[in-house]
PDB file of N, CA and C in Angstrom:
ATOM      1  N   UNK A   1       8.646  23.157 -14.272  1.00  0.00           N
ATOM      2  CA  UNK A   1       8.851  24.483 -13.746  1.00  0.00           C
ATOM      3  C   UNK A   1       8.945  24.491 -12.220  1.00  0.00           C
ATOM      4  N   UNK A   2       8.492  23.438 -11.675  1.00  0.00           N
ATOM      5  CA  UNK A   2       8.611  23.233 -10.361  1.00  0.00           C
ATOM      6  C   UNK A   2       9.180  22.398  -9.923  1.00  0.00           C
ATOM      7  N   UNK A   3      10.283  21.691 -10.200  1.00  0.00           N
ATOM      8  CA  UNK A   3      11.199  20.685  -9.395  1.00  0.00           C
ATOM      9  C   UNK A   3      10.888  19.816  -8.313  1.00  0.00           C
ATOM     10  N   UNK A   4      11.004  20.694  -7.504  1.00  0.00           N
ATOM     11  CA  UNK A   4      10.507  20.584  -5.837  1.00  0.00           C
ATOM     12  C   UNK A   4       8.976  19.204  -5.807  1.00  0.00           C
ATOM     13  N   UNK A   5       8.063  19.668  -6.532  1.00  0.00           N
ATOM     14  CA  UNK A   5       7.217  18.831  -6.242  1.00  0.00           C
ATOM     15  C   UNK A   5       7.318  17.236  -7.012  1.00  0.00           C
ATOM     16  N   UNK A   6       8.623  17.345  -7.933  1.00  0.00           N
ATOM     17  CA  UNK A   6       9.019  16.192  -8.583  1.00  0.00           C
ATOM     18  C   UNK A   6       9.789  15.158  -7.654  1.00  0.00           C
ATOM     19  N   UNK A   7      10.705  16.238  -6.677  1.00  0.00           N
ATOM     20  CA  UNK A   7      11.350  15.289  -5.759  1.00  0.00           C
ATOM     21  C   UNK A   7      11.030  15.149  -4.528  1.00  0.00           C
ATOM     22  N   UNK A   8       9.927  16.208  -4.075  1.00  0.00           N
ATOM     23  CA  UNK A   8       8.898  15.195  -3.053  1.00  0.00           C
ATOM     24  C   UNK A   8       8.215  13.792  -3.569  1.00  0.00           C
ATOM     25  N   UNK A   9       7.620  14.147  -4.529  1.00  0.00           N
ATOM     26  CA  UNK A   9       7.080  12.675  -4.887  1.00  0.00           C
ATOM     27  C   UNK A   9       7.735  11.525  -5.176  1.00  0.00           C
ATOM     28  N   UNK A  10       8.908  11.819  -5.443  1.00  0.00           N
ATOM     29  CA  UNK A  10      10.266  10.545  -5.070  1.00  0.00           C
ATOM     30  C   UNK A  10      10.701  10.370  -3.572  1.00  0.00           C
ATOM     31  N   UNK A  11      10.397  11.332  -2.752  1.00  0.00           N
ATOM     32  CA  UNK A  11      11.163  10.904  -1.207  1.00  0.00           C
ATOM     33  C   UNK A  11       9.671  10.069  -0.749  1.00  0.00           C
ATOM     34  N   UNK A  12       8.554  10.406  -1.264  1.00  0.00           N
ATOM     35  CA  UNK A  12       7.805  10.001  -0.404  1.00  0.00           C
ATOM     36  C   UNK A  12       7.426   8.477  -0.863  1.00  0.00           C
ATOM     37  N   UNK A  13       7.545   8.593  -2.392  1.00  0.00           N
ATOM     38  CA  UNK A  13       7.194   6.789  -3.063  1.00  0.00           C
ATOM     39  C   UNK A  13       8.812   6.099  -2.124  1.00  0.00           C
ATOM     40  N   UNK A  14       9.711   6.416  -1.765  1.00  0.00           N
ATOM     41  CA  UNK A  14      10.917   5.683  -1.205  1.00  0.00           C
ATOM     42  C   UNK A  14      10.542   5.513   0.223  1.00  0.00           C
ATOM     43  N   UNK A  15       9.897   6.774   0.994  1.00  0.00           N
ATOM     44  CA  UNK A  15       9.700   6.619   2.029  1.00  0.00           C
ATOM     45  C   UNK A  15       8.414   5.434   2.440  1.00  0.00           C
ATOM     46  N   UNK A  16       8.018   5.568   1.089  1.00  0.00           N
ATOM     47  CA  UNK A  16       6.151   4.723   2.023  1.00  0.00           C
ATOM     48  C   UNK A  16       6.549   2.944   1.285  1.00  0.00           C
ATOM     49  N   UNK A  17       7.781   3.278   0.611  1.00  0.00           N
ATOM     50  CA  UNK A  17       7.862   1.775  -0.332  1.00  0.00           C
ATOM     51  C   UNK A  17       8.961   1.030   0.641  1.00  0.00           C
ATOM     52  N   UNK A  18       9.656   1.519   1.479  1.00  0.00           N
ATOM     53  CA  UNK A  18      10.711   1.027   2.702  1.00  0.00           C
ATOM     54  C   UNK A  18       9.662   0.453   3.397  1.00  0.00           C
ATOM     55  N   UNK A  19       8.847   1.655   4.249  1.00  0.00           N
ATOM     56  CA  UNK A  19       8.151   1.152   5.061  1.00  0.00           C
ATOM     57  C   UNK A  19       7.011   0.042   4.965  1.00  0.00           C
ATOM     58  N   UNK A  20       6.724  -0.272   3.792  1.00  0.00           N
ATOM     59  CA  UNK A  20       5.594  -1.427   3.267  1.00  0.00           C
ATOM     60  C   UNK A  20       6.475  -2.850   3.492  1.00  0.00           C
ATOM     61  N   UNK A  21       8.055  -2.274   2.812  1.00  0.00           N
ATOM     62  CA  UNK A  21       8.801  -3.525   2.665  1.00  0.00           C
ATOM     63  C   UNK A  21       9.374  -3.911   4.187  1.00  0.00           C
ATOM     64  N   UNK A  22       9.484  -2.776   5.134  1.00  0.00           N
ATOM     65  CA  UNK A  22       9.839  -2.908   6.399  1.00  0.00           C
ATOM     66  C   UNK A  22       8.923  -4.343   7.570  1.00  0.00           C
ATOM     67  N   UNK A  23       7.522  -3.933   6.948  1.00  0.00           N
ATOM     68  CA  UNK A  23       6.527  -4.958   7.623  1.00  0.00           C
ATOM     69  C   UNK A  23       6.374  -5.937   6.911  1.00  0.00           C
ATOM     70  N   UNK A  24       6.766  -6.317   6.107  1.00  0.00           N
ATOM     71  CA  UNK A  24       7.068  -7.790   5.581  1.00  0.00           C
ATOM     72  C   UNK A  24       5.708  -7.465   4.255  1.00  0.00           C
ATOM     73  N   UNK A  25       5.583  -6.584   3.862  1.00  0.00           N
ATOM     74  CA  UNK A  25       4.350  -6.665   2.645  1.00  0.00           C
ATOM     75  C   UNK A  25       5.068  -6.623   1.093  1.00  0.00           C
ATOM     76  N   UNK A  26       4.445  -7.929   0.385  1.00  0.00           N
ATOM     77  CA  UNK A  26       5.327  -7.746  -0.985  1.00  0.00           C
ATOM     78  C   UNK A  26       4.265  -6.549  -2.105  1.00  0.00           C
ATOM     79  N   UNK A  27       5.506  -5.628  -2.427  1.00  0.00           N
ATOM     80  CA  UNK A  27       5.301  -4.745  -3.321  1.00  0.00           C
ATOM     81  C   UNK A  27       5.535  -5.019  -4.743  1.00  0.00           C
ATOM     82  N   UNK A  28       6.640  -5.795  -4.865  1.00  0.00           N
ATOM     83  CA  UNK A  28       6.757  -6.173  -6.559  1.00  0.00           C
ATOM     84  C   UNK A  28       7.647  -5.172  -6.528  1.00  0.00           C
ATOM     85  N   UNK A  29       7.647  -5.089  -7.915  1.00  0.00           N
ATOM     86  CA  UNK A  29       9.297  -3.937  -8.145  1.00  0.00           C
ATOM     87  C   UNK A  29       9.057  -2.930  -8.473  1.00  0.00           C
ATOM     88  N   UNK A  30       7.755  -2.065  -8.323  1.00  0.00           N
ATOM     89  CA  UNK A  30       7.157  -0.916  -8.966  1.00  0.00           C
ATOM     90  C   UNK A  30       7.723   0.023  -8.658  1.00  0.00           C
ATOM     91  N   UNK A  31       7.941   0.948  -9.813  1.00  0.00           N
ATOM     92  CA  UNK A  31       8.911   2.504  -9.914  1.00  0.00           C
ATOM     93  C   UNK A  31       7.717   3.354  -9.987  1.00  0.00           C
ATOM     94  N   UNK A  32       7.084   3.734  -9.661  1.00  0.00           N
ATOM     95  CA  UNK A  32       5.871   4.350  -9.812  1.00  0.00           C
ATOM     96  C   UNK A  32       4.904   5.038  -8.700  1.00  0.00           C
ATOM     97  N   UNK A  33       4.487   5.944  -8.463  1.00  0.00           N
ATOM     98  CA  UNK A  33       3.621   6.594  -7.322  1.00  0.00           C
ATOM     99  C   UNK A  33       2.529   5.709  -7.212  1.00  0.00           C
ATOM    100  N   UNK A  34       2.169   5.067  -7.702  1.00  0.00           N
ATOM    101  CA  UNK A  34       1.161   3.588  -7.835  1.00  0.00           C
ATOM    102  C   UNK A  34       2.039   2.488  -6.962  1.00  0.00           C
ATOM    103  N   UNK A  35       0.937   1.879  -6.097  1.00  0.00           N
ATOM    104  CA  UNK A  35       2.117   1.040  -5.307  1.00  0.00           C
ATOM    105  C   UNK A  35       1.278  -0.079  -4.895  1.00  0.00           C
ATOM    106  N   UNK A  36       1.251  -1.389  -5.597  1.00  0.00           N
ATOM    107  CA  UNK A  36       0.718  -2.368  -5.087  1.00  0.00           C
ATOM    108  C   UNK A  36       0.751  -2.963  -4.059  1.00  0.00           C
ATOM    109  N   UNK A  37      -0.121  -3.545  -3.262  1.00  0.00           N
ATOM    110  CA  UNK A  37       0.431  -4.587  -2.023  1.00  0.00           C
ATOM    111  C   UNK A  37      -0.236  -5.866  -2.422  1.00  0.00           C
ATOM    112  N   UNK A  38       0.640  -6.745  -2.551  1.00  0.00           N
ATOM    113  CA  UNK A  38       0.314  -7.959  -2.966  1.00  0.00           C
ATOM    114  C   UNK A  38      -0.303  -8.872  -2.069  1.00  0.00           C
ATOM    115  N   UNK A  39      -1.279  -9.472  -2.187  1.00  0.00           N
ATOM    116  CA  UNK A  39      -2.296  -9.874  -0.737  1.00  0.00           C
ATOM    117  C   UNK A  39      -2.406 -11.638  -1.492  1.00  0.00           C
ATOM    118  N   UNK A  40      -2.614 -11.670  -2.671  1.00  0.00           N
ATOM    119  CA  UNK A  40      -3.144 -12.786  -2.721  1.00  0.00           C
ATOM    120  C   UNK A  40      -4.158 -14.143  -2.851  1.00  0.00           C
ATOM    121  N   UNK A  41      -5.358 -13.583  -2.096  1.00  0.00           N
ATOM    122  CA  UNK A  41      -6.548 -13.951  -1.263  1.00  0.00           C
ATOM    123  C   UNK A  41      -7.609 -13.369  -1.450  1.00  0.00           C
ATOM    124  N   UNK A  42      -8.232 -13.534  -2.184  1.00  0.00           N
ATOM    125  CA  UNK A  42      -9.650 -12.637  -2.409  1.00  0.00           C
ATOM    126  C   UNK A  42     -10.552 -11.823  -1.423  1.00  0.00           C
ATOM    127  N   UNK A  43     -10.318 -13.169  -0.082  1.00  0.00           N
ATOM    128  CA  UNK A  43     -10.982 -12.673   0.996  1.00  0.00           C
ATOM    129  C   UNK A  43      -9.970 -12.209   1.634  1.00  0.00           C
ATOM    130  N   UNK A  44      -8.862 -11.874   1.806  1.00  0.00           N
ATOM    131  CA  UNK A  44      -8.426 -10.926   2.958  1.00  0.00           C
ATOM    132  C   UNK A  44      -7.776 -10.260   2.287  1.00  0.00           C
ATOM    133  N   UNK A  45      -8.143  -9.777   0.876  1.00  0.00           N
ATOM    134  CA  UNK A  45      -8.035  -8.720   0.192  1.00  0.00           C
ATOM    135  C   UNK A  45      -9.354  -7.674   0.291  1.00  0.00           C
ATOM    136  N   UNK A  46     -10.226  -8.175   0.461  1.00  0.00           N
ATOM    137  CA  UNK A  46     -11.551  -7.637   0.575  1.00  0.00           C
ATOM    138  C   UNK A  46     -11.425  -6.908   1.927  1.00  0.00           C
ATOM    139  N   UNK A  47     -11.214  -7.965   2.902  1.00  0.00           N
ATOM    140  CA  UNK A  47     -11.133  -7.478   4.517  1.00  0.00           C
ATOM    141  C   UNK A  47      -9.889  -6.235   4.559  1.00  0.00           C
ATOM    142  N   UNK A  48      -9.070  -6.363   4.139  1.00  0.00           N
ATOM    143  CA  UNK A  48      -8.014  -5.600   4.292  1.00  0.00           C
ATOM    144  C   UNK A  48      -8.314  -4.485   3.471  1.00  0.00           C
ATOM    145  N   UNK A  49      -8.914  -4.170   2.465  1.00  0.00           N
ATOM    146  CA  UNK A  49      -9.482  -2.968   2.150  1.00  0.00           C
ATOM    147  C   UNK A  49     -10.271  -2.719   2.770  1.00  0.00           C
ATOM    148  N   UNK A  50     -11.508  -3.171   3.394  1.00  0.00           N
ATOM    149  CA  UNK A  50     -12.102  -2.493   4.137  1.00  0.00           C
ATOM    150  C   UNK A  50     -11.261  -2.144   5.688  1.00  0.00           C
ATOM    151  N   UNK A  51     -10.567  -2.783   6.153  1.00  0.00           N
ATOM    152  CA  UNK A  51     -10.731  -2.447   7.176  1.00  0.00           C
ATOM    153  C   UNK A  51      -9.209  -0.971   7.046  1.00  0.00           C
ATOM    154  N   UNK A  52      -8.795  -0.831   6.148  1.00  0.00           N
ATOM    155  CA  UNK A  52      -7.646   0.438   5.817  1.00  0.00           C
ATOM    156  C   UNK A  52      -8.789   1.682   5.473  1.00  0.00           C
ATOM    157  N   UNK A  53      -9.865   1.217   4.626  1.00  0.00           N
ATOM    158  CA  UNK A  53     -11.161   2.164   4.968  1.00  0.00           C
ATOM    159  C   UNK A  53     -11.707   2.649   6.198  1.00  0.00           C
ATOM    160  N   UNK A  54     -12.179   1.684   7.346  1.00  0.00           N
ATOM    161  CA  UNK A  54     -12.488   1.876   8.106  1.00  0.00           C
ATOM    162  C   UNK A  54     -11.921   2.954   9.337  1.00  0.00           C
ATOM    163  N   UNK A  55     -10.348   3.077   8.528  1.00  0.00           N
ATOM    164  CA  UNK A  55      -8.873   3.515   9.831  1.00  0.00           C
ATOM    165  C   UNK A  55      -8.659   4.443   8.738  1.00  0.00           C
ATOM    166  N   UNK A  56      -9.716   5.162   7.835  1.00  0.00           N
ATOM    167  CA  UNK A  56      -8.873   6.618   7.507  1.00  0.00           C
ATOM    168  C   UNK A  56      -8.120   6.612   5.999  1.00  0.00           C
ATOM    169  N   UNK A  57      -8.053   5.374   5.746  1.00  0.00           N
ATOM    170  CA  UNK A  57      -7.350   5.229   4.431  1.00  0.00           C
ATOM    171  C   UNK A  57      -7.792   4.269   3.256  1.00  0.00           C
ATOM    172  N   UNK A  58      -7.780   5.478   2.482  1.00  0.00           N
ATOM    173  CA  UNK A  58      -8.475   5.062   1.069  1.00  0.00           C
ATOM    174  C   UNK A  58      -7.618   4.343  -0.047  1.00  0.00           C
ATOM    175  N   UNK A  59      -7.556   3.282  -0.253  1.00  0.00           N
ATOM    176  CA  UNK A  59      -7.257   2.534  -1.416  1.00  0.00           C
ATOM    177  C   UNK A  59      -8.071   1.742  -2.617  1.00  0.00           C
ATOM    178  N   UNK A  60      -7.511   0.968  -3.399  1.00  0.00           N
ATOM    179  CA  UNK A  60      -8.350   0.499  -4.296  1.00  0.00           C
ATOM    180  C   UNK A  60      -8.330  -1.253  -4.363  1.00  0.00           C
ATOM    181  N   UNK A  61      -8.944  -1.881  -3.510  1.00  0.00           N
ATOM    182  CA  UNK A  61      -8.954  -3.483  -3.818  1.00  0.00           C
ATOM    183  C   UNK A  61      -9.222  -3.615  -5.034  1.00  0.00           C
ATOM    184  N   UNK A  62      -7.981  -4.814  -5.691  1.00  0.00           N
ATOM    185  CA  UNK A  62      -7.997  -4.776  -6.728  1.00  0.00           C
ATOM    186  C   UNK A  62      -8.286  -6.279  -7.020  1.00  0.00           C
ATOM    187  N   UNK A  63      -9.228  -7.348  -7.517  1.00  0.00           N
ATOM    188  CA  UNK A  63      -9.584  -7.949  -7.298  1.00  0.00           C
ATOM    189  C   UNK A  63     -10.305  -8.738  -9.104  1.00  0.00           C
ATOM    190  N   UNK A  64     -10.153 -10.114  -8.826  1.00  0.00           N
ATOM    191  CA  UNK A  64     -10.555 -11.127 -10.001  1.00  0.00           C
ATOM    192  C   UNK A  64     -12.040 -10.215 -10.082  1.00  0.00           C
ATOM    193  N   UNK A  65     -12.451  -9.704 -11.530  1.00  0.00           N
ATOM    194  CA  UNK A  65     -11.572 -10.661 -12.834  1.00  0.00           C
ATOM    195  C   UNK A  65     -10.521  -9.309 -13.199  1.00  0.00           C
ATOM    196  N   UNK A  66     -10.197  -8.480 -12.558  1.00  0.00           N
ATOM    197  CA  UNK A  66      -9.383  -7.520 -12.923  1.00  0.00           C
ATOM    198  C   UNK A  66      -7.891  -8.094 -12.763  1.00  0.00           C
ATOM    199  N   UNK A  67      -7.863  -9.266 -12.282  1.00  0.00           N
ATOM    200  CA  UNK A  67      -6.670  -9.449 -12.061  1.00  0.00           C
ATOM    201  C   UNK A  67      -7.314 -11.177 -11.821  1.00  0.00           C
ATOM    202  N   UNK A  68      -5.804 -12.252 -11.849  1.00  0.00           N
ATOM    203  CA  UNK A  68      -6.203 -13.576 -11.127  1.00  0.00           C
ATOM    204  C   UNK A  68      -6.589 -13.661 -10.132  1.00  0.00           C
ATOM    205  N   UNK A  69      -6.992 -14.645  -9.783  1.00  0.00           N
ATOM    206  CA  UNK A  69      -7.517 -15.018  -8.565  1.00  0.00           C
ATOM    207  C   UNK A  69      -6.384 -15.123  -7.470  1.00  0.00           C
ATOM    208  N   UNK A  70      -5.318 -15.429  -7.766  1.00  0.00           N
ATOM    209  CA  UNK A  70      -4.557 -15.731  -6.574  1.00  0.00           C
ATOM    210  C   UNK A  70      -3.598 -14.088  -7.208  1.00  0.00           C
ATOM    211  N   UNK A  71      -3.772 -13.238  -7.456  1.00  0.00           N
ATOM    212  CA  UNK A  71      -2.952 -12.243  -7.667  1.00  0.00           C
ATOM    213  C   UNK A  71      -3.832 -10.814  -7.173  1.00  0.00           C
ATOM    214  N   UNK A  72      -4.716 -11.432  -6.191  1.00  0.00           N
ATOM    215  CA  UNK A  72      -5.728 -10.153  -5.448  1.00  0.00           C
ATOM    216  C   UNK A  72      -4.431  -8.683  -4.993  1.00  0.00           C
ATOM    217  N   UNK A  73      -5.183  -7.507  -4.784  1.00  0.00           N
ATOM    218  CA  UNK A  73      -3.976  -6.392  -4.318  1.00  0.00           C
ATOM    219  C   UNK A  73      -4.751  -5.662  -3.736  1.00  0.00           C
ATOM    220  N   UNK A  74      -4.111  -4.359  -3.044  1.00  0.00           N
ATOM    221  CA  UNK A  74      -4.240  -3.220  -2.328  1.00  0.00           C
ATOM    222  C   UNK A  74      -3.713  -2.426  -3.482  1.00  0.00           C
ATOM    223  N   UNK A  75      -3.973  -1.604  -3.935  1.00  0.00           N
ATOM    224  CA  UNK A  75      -3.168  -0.620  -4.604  1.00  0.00           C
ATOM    225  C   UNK A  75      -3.403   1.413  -4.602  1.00  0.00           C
ATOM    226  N   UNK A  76      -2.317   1.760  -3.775  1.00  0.00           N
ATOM    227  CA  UNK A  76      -2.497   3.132  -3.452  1.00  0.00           C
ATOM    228  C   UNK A  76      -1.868   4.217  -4.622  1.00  0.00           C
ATOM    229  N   UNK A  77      -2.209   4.994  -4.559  1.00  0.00           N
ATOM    230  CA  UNK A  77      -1.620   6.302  -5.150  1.00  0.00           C
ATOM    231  C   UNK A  77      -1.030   7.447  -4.577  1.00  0.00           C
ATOM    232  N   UNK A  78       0.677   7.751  -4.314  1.00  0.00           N
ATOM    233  CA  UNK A  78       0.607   8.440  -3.603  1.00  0.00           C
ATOM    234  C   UNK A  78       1.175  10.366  -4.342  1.00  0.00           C
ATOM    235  N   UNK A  79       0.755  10.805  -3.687  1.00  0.00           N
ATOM    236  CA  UNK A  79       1.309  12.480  -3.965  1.00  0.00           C
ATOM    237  C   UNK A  79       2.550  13.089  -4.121  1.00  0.00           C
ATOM    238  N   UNK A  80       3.016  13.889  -4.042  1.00  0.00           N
ATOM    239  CA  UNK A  80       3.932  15.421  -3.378  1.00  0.00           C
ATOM    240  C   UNK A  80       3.402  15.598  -2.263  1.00  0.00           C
ATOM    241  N   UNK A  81       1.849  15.800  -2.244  1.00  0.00           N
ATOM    242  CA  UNK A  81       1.505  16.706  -1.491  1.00  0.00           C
ATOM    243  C   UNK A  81       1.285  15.799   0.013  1.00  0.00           C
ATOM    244  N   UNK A  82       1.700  14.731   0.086  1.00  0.00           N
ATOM    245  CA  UNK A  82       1.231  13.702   1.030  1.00  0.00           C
ATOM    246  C   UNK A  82       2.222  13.840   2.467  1.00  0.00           C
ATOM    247  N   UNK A  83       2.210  14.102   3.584  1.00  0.00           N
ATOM    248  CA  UNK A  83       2.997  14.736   4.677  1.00  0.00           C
ATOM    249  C   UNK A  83       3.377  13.324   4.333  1.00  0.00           C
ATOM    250  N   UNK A  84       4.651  13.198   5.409  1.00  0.00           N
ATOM    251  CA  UNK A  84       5.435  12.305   6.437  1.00  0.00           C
ATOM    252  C   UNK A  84       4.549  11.882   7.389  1.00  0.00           C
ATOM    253  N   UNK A  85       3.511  12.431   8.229  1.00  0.00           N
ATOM    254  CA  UNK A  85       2.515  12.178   9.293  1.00  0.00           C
ATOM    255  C   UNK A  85       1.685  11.016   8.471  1.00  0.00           C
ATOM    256  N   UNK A  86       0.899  11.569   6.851  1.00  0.00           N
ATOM    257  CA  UNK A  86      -0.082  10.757   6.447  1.00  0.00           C
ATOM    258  C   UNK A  86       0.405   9.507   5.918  1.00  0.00           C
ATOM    259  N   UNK A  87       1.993   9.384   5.830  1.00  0.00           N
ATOM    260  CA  UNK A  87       2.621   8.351   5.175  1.00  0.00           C
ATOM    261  C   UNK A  87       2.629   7.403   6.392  1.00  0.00           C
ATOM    262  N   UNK A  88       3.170   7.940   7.638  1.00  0.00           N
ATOM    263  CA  UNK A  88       2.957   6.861   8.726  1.00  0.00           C
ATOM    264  C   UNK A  88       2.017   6.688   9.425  1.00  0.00           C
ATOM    265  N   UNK A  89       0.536   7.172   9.503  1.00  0.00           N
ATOM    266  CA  UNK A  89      -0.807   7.187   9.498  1.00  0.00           C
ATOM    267  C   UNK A  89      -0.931   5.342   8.508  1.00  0.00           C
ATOM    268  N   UNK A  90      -1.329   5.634   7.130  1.00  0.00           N
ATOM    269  CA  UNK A  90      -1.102   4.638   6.643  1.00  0.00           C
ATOM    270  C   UNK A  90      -0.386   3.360   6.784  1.00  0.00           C
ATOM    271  N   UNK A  91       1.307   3.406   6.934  1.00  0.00           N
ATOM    272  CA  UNK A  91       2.058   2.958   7.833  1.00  0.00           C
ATOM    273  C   UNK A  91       1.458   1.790   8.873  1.00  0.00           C
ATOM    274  N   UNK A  92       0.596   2.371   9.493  1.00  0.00           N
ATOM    275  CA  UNK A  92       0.915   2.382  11.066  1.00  0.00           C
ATOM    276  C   UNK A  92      -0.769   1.160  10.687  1.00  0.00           C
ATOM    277  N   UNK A  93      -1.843   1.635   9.447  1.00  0.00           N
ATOM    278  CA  UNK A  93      -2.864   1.389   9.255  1.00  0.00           C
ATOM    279  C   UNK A  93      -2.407  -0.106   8.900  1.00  0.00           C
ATOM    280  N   UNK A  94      -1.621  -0.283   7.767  1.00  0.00           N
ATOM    281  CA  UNK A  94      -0.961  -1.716   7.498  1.00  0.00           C
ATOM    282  C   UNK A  94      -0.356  -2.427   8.448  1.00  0.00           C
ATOM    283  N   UNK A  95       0.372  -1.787   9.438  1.00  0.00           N
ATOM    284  CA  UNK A  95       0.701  -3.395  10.063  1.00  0.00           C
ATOM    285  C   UNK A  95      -0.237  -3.584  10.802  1.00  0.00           C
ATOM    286  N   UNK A  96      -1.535  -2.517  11.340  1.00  0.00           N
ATOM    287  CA  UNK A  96      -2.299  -3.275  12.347  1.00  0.00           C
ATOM    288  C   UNK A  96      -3.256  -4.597  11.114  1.00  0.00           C
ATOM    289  N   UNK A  97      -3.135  -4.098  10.424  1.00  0.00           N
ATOM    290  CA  UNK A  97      -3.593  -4.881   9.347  1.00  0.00           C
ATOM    291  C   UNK A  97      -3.333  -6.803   8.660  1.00  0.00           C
ATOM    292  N   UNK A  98      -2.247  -6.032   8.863  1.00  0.00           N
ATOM    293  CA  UNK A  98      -1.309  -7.480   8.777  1.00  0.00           C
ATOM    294  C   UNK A  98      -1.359  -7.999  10.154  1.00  0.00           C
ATOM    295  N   UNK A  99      -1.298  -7.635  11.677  1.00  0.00           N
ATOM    296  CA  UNK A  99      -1.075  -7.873  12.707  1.00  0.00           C
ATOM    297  C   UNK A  99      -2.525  -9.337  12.443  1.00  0.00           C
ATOM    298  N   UNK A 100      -3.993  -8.461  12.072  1.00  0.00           N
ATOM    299  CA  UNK A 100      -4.993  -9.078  12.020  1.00  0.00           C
ATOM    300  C   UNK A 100      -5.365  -9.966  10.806  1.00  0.00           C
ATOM    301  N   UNK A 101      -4.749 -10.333   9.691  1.00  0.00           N
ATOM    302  CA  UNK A 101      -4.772 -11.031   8.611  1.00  0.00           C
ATOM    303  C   UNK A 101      -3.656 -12.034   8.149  1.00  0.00           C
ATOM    304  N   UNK A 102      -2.253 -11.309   8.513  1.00  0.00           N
ATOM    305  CA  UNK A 102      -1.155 -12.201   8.218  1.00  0.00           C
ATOM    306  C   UNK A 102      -0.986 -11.849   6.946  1.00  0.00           C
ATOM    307  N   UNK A 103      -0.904 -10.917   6.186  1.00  0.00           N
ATOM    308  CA  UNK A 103      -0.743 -10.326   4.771  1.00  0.00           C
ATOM    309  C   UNK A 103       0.525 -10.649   4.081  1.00  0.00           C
ATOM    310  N   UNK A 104       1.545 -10.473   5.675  1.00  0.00           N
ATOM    311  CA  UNK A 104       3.145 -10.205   5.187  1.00  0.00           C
ATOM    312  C   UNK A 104       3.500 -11.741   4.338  1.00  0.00           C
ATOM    313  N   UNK A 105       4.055 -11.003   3.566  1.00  0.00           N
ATOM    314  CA  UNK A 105       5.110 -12.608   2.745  1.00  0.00           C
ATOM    315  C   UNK A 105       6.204 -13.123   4.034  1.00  0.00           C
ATOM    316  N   UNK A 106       5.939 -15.214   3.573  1.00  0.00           N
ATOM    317  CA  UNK A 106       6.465 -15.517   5.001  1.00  0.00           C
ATOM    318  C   UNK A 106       7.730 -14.975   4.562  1.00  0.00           C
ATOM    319  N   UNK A 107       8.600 -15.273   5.665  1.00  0.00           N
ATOM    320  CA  UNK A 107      10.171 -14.920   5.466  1.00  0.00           C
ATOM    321  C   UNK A 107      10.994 -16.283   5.909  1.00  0.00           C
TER     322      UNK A 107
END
């Protein structure tokens, strides 16, 4: 009955899934408002959730035995209701992130 909030939540999973792939972070091929970041590393899966905690942003480390050991993640959920501001807030939270861990897949 409401459209509108169907195709915000498509501009914004395109908008925040560019920008993940923009900083070199592997997402996998997910079609979904669920959006993994593939980390790898138990420990700078740990660090990297906390420290996206620490800067305002809430995710879910996703971590052995919920997953393998070498298949550690970040995994967010995003809205409709989520601005353009809070998308590059986040954004902006990951590459300092990666700046300090090296997260990105090499290239």
């Amino acid at each position: 009955e409401e459209p509108q909030w169907q195709k915000q939540l498509w501009e914004n999973i395109n908008y925040y899934k560019k920008g993940l792939l923009d900083i070199g972070l592997e997402i996998g091929d997910t079609e979904s408002a669920i959006i993994p970041v593939k980390i790898g590393d138990v420990y700078k899966n740990s660090l990297a959730g906390k420290m996206l905690l620490e800067n305002g942003i809430y995710t879910n480390p996703i971590m052995y035995p919920a997953v393998s050991l070498k298949d550690s993640r970040i995994r967010m959920s995003l809205m409709a209701t989520h601005t353009k501001e809070h998308l590059d807030k986040a954004l902006n939270v990951f590459e300092y992130v990666n700046k300090k861990l090296e997260i990105a897949k090499a290239v």
